[in-house]
Every structure is written in structure tokens, then in C-alpha cells.
C-alpha atoms as a PDB file:
ATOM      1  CA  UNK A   1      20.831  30.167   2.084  1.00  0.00           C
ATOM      2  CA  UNK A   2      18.709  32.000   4.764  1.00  0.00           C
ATOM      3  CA  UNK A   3      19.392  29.388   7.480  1.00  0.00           C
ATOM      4  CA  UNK A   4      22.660  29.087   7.076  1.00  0.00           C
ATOM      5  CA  UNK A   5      23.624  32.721   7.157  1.00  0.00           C
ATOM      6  CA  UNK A   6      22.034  32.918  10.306  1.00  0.00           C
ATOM      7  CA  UNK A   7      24.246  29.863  12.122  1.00  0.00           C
ATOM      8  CA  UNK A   8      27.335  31.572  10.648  1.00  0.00           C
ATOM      9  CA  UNK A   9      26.212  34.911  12.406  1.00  0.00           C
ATOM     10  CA  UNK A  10      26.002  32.906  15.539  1.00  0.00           C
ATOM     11  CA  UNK A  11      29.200  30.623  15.473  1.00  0.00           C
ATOM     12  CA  UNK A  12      30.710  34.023  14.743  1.00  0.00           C
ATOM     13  CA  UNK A  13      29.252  35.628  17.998  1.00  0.00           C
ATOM     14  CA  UNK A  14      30.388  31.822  19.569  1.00  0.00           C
ATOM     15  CA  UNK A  15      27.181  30.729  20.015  1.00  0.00           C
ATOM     16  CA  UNK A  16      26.270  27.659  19.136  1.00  0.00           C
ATOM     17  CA  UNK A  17      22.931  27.752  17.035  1.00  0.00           C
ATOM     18  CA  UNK A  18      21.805  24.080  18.293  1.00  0.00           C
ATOM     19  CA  UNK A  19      21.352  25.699  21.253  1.00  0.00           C
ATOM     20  CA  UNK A  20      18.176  27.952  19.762  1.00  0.00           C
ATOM     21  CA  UNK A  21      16.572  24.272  18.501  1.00  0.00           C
ATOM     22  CA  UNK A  22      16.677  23.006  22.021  1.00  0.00           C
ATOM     23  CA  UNK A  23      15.334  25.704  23.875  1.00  0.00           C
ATOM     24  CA  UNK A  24      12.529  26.995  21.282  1.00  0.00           C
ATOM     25  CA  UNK A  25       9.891  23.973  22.089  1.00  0.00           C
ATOM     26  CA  UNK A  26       9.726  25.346  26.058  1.00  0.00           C
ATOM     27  CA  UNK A  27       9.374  28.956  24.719  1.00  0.00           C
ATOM     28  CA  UNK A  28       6.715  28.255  21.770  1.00  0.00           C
ATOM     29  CA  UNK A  29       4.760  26.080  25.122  1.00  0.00           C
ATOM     30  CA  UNK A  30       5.272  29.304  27.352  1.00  0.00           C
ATOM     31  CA  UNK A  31       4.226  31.552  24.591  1.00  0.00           C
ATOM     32  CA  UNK A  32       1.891  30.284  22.809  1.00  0.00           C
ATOM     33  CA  UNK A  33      -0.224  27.465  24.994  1.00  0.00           C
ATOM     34  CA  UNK A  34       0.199  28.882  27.896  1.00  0.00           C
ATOM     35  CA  UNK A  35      -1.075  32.493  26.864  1.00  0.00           C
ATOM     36  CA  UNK A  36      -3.896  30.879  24.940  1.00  0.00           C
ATOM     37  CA  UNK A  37      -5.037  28.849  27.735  1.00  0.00           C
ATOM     38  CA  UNK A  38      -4.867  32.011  30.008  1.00  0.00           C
ATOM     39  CA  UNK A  39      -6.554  34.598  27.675  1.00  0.00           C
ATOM     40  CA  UNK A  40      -9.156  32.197  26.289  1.00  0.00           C
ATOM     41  CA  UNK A  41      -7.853  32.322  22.661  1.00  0.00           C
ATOM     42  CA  UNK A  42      -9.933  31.027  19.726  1.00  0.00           C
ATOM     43  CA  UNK A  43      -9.652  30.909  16.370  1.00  0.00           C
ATOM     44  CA  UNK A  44     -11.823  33.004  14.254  1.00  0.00           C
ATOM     45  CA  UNK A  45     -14.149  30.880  12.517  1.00  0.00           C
ATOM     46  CA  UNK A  46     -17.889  30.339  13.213  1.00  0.00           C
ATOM     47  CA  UNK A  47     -17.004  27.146  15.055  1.00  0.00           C
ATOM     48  CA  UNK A  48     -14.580  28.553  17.135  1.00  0.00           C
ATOM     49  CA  UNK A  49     -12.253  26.176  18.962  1.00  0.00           C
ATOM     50  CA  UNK A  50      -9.779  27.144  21.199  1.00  0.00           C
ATOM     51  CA  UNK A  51      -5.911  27.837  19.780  1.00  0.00           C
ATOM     52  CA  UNK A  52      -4.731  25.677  22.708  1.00  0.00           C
ATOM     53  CA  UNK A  53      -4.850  22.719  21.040  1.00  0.00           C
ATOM     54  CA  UNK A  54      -2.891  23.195  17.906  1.00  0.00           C
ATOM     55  CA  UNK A  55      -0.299  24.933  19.977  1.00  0.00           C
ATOM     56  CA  UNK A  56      -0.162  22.233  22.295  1.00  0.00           C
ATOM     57  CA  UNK A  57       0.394  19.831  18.888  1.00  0.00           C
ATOM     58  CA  UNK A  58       2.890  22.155  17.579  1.00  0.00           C
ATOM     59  CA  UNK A  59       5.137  22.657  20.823  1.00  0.00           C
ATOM     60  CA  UNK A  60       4.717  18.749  21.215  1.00  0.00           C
ATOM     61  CA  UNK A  61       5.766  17.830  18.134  1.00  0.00           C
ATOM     62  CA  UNK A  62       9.025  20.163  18.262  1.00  0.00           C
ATOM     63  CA  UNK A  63      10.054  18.843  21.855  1.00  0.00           C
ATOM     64  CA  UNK A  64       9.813  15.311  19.623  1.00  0.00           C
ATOM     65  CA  UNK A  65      12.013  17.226  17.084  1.00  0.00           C
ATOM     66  CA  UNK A  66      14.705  18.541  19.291  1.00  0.00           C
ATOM     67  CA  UNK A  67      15.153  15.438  21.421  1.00  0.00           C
ATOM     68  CA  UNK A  68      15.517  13.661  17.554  1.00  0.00           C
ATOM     69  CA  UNK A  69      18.283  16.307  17.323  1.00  0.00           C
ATOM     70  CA  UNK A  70      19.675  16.382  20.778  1.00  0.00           C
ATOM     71  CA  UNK A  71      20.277  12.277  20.695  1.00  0.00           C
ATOM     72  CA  UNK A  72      21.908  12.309  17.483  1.00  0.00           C
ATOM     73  CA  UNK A  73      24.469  15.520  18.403  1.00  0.00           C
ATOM     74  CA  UNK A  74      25.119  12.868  21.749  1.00  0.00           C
ATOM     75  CA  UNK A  75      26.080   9.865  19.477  1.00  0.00           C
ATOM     76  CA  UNK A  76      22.814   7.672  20.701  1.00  0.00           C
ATOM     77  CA  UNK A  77      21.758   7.141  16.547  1.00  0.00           C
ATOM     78  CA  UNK A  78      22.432   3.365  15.262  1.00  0.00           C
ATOM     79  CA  UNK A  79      25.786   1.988  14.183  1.00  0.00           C
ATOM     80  CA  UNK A  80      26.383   1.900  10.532  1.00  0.00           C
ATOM     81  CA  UNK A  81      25.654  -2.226  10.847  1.00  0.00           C
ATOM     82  CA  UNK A  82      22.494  -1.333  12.136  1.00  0.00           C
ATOM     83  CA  UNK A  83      21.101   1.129   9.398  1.00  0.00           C
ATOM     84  CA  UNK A  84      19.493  -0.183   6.187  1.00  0.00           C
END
């Protein structure tokens, strides 16, 4: 219910909210990797390891997600013969 007041808002101000899920993955690398690697962010536990590398996972694994999304909005997903 959340989500999808939020795309009406936005189709309502004409934007459209695919848009957001596109361009989040290079702002959650900017944001979060890139200020972790800079600042020399770790995690609080005794072992410490640096945040970079979760961040890195995360922003990875939503560039996956998006170009999932962006290929199927194109038309590039199998033919109904194809799918089982």
C-alpha cells in the first residue's frame, strides 16, 4: 500500500517512478562505498571490518536488479514459447 502510494504521487507530478530504480544503484555506490572507502568506515564490532564491502555487495547487487528491470521495461525478456 506504501509503495504504491508513492508511484501514484509521482505519475501525478509526471514523473515516472522507474526512473528512481535506475538511478538509486549509482547513488547508494556514491553514498555509501565511496564515503566509506574515503572516511575509513568500520563496523562496530570487536573484529571490525570495513563497511566497504557490504556496500559494495549491496550497490552491486541493485545495479544487477535494475538492469533485470530496465531489460524487461525494453521488451528483451523471453517470448511466451520460450518460458516454462
Amino acid at each position: 500500500m506504501f509503495v504504491e502510494d508513492h508511484y501514484v504521487r509521482l505519475n501525478q507530478l509526471g514523473v515516472d517512478p522507474h526512473h528512481f530504480r535506475l538511478i538509486l544503484p549509482v547513488r547508494l555506490f556514491e553514498r555509501l562505498c565511496l564515503e566509506a572507502l574515503r572516511e575509513g568506515q568500520t563496523t562496530d564490532s570487536t573484529w571490525a571490518p570495513p563497511l566497504w564491502i557490504p556496500y559494495v555487495l549491496m550497490s552491486s547487487g541493485m545495479t544487477l536488479l535494475s538492469l533485470q528491470l530496465a531489460l524487461q521495461l525494453a521488451g528483451f525478456g523471453l517470448a511466451e514459447s520460450e518460458r516454462r
